[in-house]
Protein backbone atom coordinates (compact mmCIF):
# COMPACT_ATOMS: atom_id res chain seq x y z
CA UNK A 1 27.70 -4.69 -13.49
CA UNK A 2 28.72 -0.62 -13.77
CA UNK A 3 26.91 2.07 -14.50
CA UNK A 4 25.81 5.47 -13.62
CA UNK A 5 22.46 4.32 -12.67
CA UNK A 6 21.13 1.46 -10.78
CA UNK A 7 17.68 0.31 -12.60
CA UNK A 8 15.48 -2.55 -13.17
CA UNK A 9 17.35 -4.17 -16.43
CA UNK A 10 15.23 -7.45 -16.54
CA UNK A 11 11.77 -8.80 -16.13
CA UNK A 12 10.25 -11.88 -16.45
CA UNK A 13 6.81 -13.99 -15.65
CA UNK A 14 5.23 -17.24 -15.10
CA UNK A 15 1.99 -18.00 -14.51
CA UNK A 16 0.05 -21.54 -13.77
CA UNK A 17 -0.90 -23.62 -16.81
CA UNK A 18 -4.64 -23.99 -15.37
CA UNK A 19 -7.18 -21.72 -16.88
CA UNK A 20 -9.71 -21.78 -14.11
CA UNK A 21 -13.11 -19.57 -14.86
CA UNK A 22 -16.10 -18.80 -13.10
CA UNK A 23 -17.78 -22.15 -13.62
CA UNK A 24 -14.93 -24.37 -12.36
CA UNK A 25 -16.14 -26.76 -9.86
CA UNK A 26 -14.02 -25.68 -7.51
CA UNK A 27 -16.38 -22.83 -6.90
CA UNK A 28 -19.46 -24.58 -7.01
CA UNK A 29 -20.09 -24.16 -2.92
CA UNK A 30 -20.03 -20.11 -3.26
CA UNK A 31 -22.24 -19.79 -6.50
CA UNK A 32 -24.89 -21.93 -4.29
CA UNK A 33 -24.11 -20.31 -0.43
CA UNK A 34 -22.83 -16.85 -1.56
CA UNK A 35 -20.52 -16.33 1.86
CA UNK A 36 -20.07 -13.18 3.97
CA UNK A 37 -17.70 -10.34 1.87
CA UNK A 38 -18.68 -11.83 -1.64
CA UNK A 39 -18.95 -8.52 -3.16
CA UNK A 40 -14.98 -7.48 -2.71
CA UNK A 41 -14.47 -10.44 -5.16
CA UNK A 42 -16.95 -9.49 -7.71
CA UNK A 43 -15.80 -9.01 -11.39
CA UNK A 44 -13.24 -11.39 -11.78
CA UNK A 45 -12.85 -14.26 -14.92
CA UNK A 46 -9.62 -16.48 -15.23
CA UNK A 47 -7.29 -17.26 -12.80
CA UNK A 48 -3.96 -19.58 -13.05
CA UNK A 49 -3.63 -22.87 -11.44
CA UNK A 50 -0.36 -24.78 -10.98
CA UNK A 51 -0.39 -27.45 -13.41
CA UNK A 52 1.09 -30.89 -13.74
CA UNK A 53 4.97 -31.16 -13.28
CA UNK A 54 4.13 -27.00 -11.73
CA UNK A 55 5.28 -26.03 -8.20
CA UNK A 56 5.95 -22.43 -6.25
CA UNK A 57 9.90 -23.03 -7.53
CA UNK A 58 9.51 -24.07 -11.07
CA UNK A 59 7.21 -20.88 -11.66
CA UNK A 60 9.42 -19.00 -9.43
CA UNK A 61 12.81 -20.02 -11.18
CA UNK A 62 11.24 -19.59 -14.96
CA UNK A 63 10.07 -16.38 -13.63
CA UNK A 64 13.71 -15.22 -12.74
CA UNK A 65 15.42 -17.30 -15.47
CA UNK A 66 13.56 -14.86 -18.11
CA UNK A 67 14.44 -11.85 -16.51
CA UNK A 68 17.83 -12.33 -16.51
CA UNK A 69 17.75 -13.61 -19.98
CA UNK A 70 16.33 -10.09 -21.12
CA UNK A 71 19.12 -8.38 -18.52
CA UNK A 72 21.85 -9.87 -20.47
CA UNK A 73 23.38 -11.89 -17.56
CA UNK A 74 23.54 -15.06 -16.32
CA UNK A 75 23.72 -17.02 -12.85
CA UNK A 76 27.15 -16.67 -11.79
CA UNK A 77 26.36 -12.55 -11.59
CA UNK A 78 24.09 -13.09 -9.69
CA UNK A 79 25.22 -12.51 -6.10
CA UNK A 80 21.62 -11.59 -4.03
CA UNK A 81 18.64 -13.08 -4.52
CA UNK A 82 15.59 -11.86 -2.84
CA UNK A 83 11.69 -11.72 -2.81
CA UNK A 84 9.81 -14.73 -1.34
CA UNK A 85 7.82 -18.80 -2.48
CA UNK A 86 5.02 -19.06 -1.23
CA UNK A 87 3.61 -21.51 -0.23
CA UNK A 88 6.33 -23.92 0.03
CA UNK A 89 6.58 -27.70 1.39
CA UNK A 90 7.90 -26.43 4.29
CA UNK A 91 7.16 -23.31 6.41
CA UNK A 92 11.01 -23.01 6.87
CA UNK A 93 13.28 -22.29 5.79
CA UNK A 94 11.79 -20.41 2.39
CA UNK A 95 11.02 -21.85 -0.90
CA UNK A 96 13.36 -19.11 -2.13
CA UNK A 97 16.22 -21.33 -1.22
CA UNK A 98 14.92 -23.88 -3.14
CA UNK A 99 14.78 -21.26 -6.18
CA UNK A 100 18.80 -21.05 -5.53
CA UNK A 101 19.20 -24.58 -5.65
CA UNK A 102 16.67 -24.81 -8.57
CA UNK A 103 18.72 -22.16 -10.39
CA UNK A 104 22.15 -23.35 -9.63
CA UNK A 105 23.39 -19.95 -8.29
CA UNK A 106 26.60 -19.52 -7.01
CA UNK A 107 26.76 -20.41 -3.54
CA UNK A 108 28.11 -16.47 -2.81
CA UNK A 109 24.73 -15.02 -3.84
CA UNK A 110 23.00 -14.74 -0.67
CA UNK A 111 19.26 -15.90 -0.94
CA UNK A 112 17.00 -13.17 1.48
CA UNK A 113 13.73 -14.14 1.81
CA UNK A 114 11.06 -11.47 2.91
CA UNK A 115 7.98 -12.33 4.47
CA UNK A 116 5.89 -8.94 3.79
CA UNK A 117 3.39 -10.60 2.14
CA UNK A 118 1.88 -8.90 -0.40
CA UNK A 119 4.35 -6.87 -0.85
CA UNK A 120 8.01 -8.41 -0.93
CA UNK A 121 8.56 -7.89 -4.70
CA UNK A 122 8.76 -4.06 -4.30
CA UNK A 123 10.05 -4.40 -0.63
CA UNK A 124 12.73 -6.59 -2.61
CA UNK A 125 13.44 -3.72 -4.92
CA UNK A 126 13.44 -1.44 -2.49
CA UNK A 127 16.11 -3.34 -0.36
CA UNK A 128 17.90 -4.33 -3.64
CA UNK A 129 18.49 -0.89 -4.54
CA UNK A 130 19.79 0.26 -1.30
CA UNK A 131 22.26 -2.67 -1.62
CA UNK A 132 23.58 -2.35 -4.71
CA UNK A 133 24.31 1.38 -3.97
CA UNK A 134 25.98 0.99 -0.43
CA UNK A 135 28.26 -1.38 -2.75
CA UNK A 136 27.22 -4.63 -0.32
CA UNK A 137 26.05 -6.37 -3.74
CA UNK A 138 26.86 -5.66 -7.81
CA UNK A 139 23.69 -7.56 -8.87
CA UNK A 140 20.52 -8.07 -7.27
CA UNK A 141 17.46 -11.01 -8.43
CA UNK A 142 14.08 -9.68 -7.00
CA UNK A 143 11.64 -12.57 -6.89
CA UNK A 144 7.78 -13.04 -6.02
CA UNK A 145 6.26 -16.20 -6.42
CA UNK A 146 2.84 -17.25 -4.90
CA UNK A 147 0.92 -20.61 -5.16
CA UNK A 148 -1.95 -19.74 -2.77
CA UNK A 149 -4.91 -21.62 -4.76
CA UNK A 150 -3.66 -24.60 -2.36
CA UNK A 151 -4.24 -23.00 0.51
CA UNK A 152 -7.91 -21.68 0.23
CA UNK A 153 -10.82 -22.63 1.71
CA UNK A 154 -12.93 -23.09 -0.83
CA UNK A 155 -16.19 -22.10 1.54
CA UNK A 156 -14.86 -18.47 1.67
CA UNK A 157 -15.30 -15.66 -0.86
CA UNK A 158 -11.41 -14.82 -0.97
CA UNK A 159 -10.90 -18.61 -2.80
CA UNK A 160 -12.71 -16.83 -5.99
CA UNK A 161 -9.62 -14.17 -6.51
CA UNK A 162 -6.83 -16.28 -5.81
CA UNK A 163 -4.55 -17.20 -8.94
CA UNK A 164 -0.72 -18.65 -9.39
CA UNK A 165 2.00 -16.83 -10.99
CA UNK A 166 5.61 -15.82 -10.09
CA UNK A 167 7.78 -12.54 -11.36
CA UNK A 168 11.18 -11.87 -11.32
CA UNK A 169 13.08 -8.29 -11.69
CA UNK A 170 17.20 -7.94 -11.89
CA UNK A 171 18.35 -4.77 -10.25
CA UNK A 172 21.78 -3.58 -11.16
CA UNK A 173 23.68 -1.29 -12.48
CA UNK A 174 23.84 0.84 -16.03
CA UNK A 175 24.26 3.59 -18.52
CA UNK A 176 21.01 2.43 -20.23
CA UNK A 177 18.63 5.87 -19.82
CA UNK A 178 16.29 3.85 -20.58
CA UNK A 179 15.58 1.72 -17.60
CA UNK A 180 13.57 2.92 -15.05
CA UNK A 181 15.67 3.77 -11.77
CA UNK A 182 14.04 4.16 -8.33
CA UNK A 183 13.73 7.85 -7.32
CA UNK A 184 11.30 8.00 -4.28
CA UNK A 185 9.28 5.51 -2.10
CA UNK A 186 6.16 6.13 0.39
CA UNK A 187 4.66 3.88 3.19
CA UNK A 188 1.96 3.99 5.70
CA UNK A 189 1.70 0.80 8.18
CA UNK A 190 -1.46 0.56 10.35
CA UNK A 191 -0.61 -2.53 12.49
CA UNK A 192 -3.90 -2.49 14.09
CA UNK A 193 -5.44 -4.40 11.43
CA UNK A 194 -3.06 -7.34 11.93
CA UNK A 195 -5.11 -10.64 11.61
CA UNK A 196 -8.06 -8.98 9.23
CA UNK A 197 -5.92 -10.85 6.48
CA UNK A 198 -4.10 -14.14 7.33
CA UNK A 199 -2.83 -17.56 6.30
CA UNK A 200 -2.53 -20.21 9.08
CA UNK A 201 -4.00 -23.94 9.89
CA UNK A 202 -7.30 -24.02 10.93
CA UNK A 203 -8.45 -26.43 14.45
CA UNK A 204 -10.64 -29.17 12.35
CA UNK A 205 -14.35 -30.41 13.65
CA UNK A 206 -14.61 -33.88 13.62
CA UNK A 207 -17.27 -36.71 14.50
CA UNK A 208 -19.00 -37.40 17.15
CA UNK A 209 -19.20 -33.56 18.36
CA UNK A 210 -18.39 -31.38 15.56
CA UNK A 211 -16.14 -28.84 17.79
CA UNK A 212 -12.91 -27.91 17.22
CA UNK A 213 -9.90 -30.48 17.97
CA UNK A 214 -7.73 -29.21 20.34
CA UNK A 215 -5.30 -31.44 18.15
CA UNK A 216 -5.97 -31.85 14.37
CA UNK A 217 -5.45 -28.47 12.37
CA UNK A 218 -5.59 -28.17 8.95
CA UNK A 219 -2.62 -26.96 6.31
CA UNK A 220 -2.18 -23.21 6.04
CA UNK A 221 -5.43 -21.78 4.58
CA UNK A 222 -5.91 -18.28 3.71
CA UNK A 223 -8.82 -16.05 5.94
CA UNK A 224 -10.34 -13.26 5.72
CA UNK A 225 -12.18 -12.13 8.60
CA UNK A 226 -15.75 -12.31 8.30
CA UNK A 227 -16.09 -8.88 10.34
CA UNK A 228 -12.41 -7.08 10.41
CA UNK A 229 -11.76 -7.82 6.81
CA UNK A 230 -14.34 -6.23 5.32
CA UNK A 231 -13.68 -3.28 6.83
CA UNK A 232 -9.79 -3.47 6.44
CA UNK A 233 -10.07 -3.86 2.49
CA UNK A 234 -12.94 -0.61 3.11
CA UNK A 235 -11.38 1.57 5.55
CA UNK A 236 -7.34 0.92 4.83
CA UNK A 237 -7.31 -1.23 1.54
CA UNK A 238 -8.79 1.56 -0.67
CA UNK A 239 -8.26 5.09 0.14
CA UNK A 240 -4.53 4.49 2.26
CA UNK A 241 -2.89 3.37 -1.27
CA UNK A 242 -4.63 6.42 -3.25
CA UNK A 243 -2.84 8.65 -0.60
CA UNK A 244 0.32 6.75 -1.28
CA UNK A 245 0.44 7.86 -4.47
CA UNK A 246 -0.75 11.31 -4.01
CA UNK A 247 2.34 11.81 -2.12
CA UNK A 248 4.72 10.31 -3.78
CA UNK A 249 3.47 12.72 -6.73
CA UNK A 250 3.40 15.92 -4.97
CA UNK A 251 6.76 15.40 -3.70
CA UNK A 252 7.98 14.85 -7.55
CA UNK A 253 5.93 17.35 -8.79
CA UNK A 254 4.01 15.39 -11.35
CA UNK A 255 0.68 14.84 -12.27
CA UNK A 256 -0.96 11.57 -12.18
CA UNK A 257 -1.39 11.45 -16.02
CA UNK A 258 2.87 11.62 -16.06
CA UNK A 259 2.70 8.11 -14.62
CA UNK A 260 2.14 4.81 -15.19
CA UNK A 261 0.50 2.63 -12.40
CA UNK A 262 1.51 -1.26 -11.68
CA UNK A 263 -0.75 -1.75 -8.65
CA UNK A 264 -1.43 -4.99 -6.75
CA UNK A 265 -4.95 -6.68 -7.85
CA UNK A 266 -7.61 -8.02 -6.03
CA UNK A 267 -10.91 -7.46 -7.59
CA UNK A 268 -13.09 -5.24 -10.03
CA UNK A 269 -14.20 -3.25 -7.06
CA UNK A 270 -10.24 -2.18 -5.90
CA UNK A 271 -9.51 -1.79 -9.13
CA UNK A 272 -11.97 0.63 -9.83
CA UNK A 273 -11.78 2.67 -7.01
CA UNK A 274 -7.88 3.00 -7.48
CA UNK A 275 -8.05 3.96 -10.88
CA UNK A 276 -10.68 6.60 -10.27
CA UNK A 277 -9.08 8.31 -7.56
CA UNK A 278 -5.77 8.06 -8.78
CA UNK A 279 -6.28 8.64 -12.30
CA UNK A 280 -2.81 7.63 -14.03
CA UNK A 281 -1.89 7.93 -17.62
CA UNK A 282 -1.55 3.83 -17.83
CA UNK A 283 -3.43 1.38 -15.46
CA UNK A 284 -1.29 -1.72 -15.61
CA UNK A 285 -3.55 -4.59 -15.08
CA UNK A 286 -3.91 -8.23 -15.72
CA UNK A 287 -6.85 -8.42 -13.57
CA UNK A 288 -9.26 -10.41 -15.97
CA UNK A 289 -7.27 -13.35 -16.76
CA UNK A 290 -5.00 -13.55 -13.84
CA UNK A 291 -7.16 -12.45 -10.76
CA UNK A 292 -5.43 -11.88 -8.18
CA UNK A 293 -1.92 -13.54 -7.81
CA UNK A 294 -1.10 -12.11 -4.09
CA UNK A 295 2.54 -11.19 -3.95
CA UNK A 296 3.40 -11.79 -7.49
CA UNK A 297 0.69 -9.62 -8.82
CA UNK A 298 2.97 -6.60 -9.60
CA UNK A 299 6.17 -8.52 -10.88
CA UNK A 300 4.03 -10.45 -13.07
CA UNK A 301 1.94 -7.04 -14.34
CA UNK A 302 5.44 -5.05 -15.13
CA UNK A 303 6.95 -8.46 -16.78
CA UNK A 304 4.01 -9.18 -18.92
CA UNK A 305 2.40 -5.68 -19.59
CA UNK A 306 5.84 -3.33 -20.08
CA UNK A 307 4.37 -2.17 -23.78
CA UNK A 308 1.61 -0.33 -22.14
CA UNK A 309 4.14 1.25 -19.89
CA UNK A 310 5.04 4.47 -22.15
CA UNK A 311 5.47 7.08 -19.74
CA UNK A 312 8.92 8.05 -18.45
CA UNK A 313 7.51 7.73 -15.35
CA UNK A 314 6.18 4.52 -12.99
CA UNK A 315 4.95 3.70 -10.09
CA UNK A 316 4.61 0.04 -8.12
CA UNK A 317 1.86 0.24 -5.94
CA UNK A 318 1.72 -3.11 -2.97
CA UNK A 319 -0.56 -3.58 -0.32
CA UNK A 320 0.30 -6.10 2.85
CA UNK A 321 -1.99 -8.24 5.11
CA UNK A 322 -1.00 -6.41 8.31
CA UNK A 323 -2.17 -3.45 6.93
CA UNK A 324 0.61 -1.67 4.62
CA UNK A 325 0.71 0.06 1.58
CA UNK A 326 4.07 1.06 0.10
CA UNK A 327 5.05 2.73 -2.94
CA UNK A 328 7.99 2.98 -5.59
CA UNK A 329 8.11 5.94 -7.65
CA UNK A 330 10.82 5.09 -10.84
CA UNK A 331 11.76 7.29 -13.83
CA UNK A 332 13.72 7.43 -17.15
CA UNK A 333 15.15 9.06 -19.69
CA UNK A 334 14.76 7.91 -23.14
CA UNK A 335 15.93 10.76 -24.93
């Protein structure tokens, strides 16, 4: 736990066991009634389902158990833990605690859950960081574990992107030049769009009248706004995060072909327009078999894709629902 540099020394992944494609019956209703904002999800294959004996923690806690295998330490170094579990059985308190119990972590490791959906893995670095070098903690456990296919509604074109999968990062310190170490961050927040993206219950229509219940609501179920959505993803979604980045690089003086990119993923059509307009040396994506995991996207993307990554320099790229997008520029030296 010393070191002149505080880095990312461990990652790990876990995805569902559920290999859902294009043809699964679950998306039978939206091949036949194509809904309203069908096109953001177009170009996506695979996704991950939870399977049998799966849940939010056991992903979540495999997740972090690998990354601290590959960080050379085990649970009683461990003295923050922090990310978020979504969804849970309960709204509160988190799923993260859950992941401490799971774990068995010492009962001085404080568990910090973020709710900064999409973004609390590299909110949790961010925050992770900034402990470990104000001294408040020696070893951080950044988590981000999402089990949204549960909470779709499978009328919608947003249930064709969603996917499973949890990713886990230890922050701490080292002499190892070799790990990448956080240099710079960037944010914009445009609270106006708050509610274009959201997950809560839904009034349900039953018989005689068909209107909504002023009493029965279904679970959580993730909506986006037939109208605002749209033109959140459009107007915020795709060009604020290319600016993001453009800053971030100016400031360091490097060219987009210097980094590698380990963006959130949503769709063919983000994608596509991110990598275009950003243009990085490495575009670190999982989007074909894993769709879009929500908060775990990046964690699992730098876990399961860190051979691509052969620049010296990286950035992790999240988007949030209310709108955000925030940035982490990281660097090393190998040499």
């Amino acid at each position: 736990m010393s070191g002149a540099r505080i880095a990312i020394t461990g990652t790990g992944a876990a995805v569902g066991d559920i290999v859902r494609g294009n043809d699964d019956p679950a998306f039978a209703y939206v091949i036949a009634n194509p809904p309203p904002n069908r096109d953001i999800f177009d170009g996506l294959t695979y996704r991950r389902v939870l399977g049998p004996g799966q849940t939010v923690v056991t992903i979540a806690a495999g997740a972090a158990l690998q990354a601290m295998e590959r960080a050379g330490i085990d649970a009683s170094q461990v003295d923050l833990l922090i990310g978020a579990a979504t969804m849970g059985e309960n709204f509160a308190p988190s799923a993260l605690t859950q992941v401490h119990a799971y774990m068995q972590l010492p009962s001085s490791c404080r568990v910090l859950a973020l709710n900064s959906e999409y973004s609390p893995f590299v909110d949790g670095l961010r925050v992770a960081n900034d402990m470990v070098a104000a001294g408040s903690v020696k070893c951080a456990l950044v988590v981000a574990a999402c089990a949204w296919t549960q909470h779709m509604d499978y009328h919608q074109a947003v249930c064709v992107a969603a996917s499973d999968g949890a990713g886990a990062a230890v922050v701490t310190r080292t002499d190892d030049r070799s790990t990448f170490t956080l240099v710079d961050w960037e944010n914009v927040t445009d609270s106006s769009w708050y509610g274009a993206f959201r997950m809560a219950p839904r009034p349900v229509s039953v018989p005689p009248y068909y209107t909504p219940s002023d009493s029965l609501y279904t679970h959580a179920l993730m909506a986006l706004d037939d109208v605002r959505g749209a033109q959140a993803v459009k107007g915020f979604g795709l060009p604020v995060p290319v600016t993001v980045v453009k800053r971030l690089l100016e400031r360091a003086g490097l060219e987009p072909s210097q980094i590698a990119l380990v963006p959130h993923q949503t769709s063919k059509l983000v994608e596509s327009y991110w990598r275009s307009n950003i243009n990085p040396g490495a575009y670190i994506s999982t989007v074909h078999d894993y769709a879009d995991m929500v908060s775990a996207t990046a964690a699992v993307n730098l876990a399961t894709c860190a051979d691509q990554i052969t620049q010296d320099h990286m950035v992790i790229l999240g988007i949030g629902m209310e709108m955000h997008a925030t940035a982490l520029l990281y660097s090393r030296q190998r040499s």
